[in-house]
Protein backbone atom coordinates (compact mmCIF):
# COMPACT_ATOMS: atom_id res chain seq x y z
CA UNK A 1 2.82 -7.98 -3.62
CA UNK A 2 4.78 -10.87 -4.64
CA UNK A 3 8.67 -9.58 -4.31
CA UNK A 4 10.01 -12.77 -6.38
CA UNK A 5 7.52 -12.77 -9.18
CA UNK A 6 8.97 -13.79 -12.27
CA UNK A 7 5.82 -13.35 -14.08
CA UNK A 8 4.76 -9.94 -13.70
CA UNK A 9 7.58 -7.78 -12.36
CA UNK A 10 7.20 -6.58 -8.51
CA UNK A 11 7.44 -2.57 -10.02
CA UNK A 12 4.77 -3.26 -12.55
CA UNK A 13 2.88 -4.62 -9.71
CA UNK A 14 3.59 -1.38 -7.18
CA UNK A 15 2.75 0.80 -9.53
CA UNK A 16 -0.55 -0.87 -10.43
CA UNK A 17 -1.36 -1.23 -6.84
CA UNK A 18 -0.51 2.54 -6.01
CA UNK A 19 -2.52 3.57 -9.06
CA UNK A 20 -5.83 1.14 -8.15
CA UNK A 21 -5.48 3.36 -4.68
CA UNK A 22 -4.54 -0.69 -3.24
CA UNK A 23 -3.61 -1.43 0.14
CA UNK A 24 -1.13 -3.94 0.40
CA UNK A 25 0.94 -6.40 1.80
CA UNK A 26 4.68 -7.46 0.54
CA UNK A 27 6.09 -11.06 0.72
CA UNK A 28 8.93 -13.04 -0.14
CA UNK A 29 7.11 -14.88 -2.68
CA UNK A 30 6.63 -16.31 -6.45
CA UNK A 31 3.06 -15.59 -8.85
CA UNK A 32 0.77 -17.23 -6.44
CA UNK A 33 1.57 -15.85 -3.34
CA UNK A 34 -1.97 -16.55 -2.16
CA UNK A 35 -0.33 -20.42 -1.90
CA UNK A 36 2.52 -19.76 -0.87
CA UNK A 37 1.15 -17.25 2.11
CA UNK A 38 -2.48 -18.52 3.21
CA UNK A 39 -2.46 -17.09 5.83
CA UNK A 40 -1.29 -13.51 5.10
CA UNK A 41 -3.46 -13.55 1.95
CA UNK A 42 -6.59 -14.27 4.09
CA UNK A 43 -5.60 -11.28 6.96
CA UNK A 44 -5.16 -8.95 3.73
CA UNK A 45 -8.99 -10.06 2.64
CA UNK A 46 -10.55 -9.48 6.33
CA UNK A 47 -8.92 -6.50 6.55
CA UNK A 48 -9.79 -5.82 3.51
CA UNK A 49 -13.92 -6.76 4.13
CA UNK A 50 -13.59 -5.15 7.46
């Protein structure tokens, strides 16, 4: 969950999330928080695969 995305709004994106049945992660971040957070982004997708 990107908390400063300007693009699609962070409650748009918790509600999506909650109704895809989504686990996940919140950071202080813009659209691409995947750049921005590397290394969070790739825990979330082992976890994820695990």
């Amino acid at each position: 969950m990107a908390a400063d995305d300007a693009t699609i709004p962070p409650e748009a994106e918790r509600v999506m999330a909650t109704r895809a049945g989504a686990h996940t992660i919140e950071v202080a971040s813009s659209h691409v928080a995947m750049i921005s957070y590397p290394v969070e982004t790739a825990d979330l997708i082992i976890a994820a695969a695990s």
